[in-house]
C-alpha atoms as a PDB file:
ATOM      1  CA  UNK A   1     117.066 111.453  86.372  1.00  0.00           C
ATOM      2  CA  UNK A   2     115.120 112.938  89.329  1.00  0.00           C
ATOM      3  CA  UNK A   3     111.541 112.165  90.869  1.00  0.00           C
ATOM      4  CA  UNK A   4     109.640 113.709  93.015  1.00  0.00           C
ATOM      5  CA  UNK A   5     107.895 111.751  95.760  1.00  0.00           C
ATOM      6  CA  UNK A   6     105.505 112.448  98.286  1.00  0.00           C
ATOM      7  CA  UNK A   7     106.071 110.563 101.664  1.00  0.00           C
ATOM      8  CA  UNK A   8     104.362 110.874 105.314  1.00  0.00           C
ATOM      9  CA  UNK A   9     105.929 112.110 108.014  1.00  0.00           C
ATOM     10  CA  UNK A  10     106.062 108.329 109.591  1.00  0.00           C
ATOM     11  CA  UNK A  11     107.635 107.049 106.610  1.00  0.00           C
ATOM     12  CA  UNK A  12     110.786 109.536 106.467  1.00  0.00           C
ATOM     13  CA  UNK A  13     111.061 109.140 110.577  1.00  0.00           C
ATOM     14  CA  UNK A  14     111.768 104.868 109.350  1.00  0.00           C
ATOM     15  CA  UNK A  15     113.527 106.256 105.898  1.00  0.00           C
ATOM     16  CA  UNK A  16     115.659 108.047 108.506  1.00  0.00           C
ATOM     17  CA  UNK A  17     116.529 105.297 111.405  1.00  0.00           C
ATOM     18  CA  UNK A  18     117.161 102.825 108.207  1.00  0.00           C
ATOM     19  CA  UNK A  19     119.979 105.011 106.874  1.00  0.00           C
ATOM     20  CA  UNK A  20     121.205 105.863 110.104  1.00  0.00           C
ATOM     21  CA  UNK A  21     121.398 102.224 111.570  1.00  0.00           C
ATOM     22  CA  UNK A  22     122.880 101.024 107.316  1.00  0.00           C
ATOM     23  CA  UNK A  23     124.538 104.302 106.995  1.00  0.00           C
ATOM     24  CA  UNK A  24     123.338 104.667 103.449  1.00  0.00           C
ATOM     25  CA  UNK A  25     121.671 107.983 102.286  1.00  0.00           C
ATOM     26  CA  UNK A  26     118.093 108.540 101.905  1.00  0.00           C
ATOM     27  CA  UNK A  27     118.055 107.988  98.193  1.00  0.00           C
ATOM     28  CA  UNK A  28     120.233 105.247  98.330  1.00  0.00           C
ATOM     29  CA  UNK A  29     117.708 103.244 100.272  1.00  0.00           C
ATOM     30  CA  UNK A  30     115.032 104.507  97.570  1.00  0.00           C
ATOM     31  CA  UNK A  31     116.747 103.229  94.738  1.00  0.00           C
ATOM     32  CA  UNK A  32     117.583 100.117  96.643  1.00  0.00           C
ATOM     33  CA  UNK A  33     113.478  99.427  97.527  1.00  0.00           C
ATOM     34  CA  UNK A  34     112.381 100.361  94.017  1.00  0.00           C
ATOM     35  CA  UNK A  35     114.797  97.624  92.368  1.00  0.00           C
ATOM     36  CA  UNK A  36     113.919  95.057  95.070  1.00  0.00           C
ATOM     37  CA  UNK A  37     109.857  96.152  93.682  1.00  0.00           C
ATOM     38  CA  UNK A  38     111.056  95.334  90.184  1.00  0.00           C
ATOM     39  CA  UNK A  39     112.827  92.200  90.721  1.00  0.00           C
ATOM     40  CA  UNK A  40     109.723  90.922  92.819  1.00  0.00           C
ATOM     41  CA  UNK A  41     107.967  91.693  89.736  1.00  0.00           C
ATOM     42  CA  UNK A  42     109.708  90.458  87.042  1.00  0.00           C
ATOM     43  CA  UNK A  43     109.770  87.214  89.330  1.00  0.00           C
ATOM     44  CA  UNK A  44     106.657  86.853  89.681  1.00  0.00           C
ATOM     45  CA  UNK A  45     106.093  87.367  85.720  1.00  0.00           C
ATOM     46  CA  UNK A  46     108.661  84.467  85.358  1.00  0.00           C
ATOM     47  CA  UNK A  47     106.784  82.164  87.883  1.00  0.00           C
ATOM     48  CA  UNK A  48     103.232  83.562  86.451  1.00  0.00           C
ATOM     49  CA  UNK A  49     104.555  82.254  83.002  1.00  0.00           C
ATOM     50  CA  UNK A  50     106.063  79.042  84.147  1.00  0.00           C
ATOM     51  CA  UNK A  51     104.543  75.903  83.493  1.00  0.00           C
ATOM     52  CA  UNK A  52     102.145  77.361  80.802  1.00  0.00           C
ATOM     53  CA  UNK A  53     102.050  74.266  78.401  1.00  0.00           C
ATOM     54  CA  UNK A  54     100.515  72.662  80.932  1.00  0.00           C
ATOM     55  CA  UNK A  55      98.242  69.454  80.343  1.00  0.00           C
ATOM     56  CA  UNK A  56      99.289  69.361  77.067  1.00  0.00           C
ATOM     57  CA  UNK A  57      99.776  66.115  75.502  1.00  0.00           C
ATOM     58  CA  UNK A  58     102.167  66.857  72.585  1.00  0.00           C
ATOM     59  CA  UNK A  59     106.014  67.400  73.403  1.00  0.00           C
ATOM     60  CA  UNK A  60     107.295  70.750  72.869  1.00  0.00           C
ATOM     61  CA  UNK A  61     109.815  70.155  70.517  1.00  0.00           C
ATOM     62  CA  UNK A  62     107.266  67.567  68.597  1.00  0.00           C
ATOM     63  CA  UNK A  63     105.160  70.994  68.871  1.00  0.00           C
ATOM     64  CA  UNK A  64     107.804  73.291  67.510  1.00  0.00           C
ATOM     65  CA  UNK A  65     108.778  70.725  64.623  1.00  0.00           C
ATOM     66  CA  UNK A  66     105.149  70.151  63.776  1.00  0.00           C
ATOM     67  CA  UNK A  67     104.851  74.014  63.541  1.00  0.00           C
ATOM     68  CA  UNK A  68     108.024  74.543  61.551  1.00  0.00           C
ATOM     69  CA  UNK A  69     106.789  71.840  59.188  1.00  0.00           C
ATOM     70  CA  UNK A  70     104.061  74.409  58.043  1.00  0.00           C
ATOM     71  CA  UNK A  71     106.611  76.902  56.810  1.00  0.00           C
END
Protein backbone atom coordinates (compact mmCIF):
# COMPACT_ATOMS: atom_id res chain seq x y z
CA UNK A 1 0.00 0.00 0.00
CA UNK A 2 1.18 3.57 -0.75
CA UNK A 3 0.85 7.00 1.23
CA UNK A 4 1.37 10.12 0.43
CA UNK A 5 3.22 12.41 2.82
CA UNK A 6 3.99 15.87 2.98
CA UNK A 7 7.52 16.71 4.44
CA UNK A 8 9.66 20.13 4.68
CA UNK A 9 12.44 20.73 2.89
CA UNK A 10 14.65 20.38 6.32
CA UNK A 11 13.21 17.15 7.02
CA UNK A 12 14.13 15.32 3.56
CA UNK A 13 17.79 17.23 3.72
CA UNK A 14 18.05 14.76 7.47
CA UNK A 15 15.73 11.90 5.63
CA UNK A 16 18.60 12.17 3.12
CA UNK A 17 22.06 12.26 5.29
CA UNK A 18 20.23 9.30 7.44
CA UNK A 19 20.05 6.99 4.42
CA UNK A 20 23.18 8.04 3.10
CA UNK A 21 25.30 7.62 6.38
CA UNK A 22 22.74 3.79 7.06
CA UNK A 23 22.58 3.27 3.42
CA UNK A 24 18.93 2.39 3.60
CA UNK A 25 16.40 4.03 1.15
CA UNK A 26 14.17 6.80 1.94
CA UNK A 27 11.16 4.65 2.57
CA UNK A 28 12.96 2.21 4.32
CA UNK A 29 13.76 4.67 7.06
CA UNK A 30 9.89 5.67 6.92
CA UNK A 31 8.65 2.40 7.56
CA UNK A 32 11.34 1.88 10.11
CA UNK A 33 10.18 5.38 12.22
CA UNK A 34 6.49 4.61 11.84
CA UNK A 35 6.91 1.01 13.55
CA UNK A 36 9.29 2.42 16.19
CA UNK A 37 5.86 5.18 16.68
CA UNK A 38 3.71 2.09 17.10
CA UNK A 39 5.73 0.08 19.36
CA UNK A 40 6.21 3.28 21.62
CA UNK A 41 2.58 3.21 21.62
CA UNK A 42 1.46 0.02 22.21
CA UNK A 43 4.12 0.26 25.15
CA UNK A 44 2.94 2.80 26.61
CA UNK A 45 -0.78 1.23 26.44
CA UNK A 46 0.84 -1.83 28.21
CA UNK A 47 2.52 0.35 30.97
CA UNK A 48 -0.76 2.77 31.00
CA UNK A 49 -2.71 -0.53 31.83
CA UNK A 50 -0.30 -2.03 34.24
CA UNK A 51 -0.92 -2.11 37.73
CA UNK A 52 -4.69 -1.26 37.31
CA UNK A 53 -6.08 -3.40 40.29
CA UNK A 54 -4.37 -1.28 42.28
CA UNK A 55 -5.30 -0.76 46.11
CA UNK A 56 -7.50 -3.39 45.90
CA UNK A 57 -7.87 -5.57 48.78
CA UNK A 58 -9.28 -8.82 47.30
CA UNK A 59 -6.79 -11.25 45.37
CA UNK A 60 -7.33 -11.56 41.80
CA UNK A 61 -7.91 -15.00 41.50
CA UNK A 62 -10.23 -14.80 44.88
CA UNK A 63 -11.80 -11.99 42.45
CA UNK A 64 -12.12 -14.14 39.38
CA UNK A 65 -13.49 -17.23 41.49
CA UNK A 66 -15.89 -15.00 43.37
CA UNK A 67 -17.08 -13.77 39.89
CA UNK A 68 -17.28 -17.19 38.29
CA UNK A 69 -19.29 -18.30 41.32
CA UNK A 70 -22.17 -16.03 39.94
CA UNK A 71 -22.47 -17.97 36.73
Amino acid sequence: MRALVNIDELQLRELDRLAKKERKSRAALIRKAIDDLIEKQSAERIDDAFGLWGERKIDGLAYQESVRSEW
